[in-house]
C-alpha atoms as a PDB file:
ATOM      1  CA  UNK A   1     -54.113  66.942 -39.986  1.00  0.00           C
ATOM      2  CA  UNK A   2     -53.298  69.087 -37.117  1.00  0.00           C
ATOM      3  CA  UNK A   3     -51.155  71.647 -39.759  1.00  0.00           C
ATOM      4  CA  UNK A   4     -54.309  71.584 -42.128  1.00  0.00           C
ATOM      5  CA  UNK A   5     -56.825  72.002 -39.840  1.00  0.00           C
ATOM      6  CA  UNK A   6     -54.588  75.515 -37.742  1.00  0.00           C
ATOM      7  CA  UNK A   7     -54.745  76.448 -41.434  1.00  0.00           C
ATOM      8  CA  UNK A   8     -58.196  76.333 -42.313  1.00  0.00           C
ATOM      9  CA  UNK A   9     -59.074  78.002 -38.673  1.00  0.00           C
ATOM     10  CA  UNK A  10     -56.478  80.993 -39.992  1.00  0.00           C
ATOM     11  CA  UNK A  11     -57.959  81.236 -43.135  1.00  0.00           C
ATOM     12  CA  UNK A  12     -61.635  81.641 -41.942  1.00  0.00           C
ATOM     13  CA  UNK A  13     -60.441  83.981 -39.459  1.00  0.00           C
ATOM     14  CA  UNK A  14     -58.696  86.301 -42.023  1.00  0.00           C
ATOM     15  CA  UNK A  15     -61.356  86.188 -44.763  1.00  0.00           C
ATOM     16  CA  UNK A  16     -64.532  87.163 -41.833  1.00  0.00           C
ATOM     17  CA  UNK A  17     -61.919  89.550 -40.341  1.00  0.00           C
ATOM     18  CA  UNK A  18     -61.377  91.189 -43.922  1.00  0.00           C
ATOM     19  CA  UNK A  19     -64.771  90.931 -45.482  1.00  0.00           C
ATOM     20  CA  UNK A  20     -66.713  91.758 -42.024  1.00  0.00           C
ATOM     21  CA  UNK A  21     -64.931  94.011 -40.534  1.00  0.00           C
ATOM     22  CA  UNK A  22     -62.428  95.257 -43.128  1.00  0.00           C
ATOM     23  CA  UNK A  23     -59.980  96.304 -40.347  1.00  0.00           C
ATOM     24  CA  UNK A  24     -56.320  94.960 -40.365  1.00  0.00           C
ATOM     25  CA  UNK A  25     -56.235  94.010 -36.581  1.00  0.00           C
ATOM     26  CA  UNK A  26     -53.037  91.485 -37.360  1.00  0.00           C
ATOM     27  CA  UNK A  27     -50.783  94.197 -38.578  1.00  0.00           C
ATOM     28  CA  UNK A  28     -50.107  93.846 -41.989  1.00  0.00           C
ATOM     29  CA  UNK A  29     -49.964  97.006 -42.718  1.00  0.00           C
ATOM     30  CA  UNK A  30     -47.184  98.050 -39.875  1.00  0.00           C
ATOM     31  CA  UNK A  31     -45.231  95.828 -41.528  1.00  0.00           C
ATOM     32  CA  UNK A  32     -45.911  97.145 -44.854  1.00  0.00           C
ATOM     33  CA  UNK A  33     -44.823 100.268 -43.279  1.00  0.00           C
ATOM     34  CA  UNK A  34     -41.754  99.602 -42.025  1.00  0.00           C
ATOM     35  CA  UNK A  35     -40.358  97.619 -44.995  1.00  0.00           C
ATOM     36  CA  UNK A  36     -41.718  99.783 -47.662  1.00  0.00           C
ATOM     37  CA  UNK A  37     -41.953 103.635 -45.867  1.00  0.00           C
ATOM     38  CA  UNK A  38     -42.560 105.511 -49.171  1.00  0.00           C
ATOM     39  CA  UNK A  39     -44.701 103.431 -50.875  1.00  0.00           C
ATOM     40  CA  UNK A  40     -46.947 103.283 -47.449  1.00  0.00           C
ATOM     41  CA  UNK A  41     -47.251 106.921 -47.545  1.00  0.00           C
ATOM     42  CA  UNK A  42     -48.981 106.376 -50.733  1.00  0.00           C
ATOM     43  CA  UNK A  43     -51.782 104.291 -49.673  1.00  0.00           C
ATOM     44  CA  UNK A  44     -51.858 104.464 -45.747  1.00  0.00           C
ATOM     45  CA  UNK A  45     -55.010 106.556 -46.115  1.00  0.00           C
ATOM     46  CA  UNK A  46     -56.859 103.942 -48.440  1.00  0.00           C
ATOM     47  CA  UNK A  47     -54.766 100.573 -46.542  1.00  0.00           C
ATOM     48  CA  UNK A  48     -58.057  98.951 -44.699  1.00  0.00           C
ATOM     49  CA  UNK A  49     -60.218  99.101 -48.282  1.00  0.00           C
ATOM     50  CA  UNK A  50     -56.796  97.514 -49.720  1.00  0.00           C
ATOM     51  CA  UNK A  51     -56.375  95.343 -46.516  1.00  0.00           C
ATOM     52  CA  UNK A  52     -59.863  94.009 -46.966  1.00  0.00           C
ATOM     53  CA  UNK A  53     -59.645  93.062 -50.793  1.00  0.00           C
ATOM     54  CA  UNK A  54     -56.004  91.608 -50.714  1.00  0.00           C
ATOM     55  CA  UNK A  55     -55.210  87.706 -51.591  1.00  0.00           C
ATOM     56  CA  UNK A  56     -53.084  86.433 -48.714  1.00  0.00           C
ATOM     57  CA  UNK A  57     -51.475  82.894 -48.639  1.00  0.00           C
ATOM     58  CA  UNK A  58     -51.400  81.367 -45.053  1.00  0.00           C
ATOM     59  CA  UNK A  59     -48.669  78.804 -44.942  1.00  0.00           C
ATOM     60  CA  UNK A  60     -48.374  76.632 -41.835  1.00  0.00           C
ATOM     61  CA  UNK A  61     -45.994  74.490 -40.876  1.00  0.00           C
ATOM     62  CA  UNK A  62     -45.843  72.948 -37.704  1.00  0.00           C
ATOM     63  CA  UNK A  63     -42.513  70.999 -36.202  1.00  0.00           C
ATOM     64  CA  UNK A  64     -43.504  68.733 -33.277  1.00  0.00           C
ATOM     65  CA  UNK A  65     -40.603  68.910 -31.008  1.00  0.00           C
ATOM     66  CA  UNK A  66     -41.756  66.366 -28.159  1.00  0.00           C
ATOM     67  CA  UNK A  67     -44.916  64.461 -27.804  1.00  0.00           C
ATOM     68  CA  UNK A  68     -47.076  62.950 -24.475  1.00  0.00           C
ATOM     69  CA  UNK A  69     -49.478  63.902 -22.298  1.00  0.00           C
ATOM     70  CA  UNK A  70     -49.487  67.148 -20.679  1.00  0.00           C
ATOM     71  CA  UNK A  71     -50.784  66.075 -16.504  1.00  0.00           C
ATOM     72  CA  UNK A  72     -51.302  69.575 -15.334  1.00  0.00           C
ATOM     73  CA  UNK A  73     -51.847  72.769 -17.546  1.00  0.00           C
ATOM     74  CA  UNK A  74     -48.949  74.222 -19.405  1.00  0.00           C
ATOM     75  CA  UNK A  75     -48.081  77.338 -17.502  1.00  0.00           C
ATOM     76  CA  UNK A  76     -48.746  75.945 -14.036  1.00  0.00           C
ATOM     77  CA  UNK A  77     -45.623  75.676 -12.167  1.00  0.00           C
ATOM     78  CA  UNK A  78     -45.405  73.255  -9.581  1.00  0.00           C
ATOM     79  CA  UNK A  79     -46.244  73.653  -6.180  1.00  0.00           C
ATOM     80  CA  UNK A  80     -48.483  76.431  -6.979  1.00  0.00           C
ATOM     81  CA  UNK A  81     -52.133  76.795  -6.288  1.00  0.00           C
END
């Protein structure tokens, strides 16, 4: 439930932040870049028009390495105000 529901959050996210603001603010394309230089050189001009009408598969998994219940906020250390 908790893997399904990250997904569905990710997915909405990606689709508004495609078809809204057609704008690849995750960096897709950087990585695009780096792995395929002269191919990017090709499109780099047109890449947030390809960005924004691209299929992309979200895949979550999720690996629970310890379960409880968190006392104090994560990131507090103790002693601290």
């Amino acid at each position: 439930m908790f893997t399904r529901d990250k997904k569905n959050k990710l997915e909405d996210t990606l689709l508004k932040v495609q078809k809204e603001f057609e704008t690849d603010i995750f960096g897709f394309g950087s990585v695009f870049h780096r792995k395929h230089p002269e191919e990017w050189h090709q499109i780099e001009d047109n890449w947030n028009e390809i960005f924004s009408k691209a299929n992309i598969k979200v895949d979550v998994k999720t690996n629970v390495i310890r379960t409880g219940l968190i006392n104090e906020p994560i990131g507090r250390i103790k002693g601290g105000k």
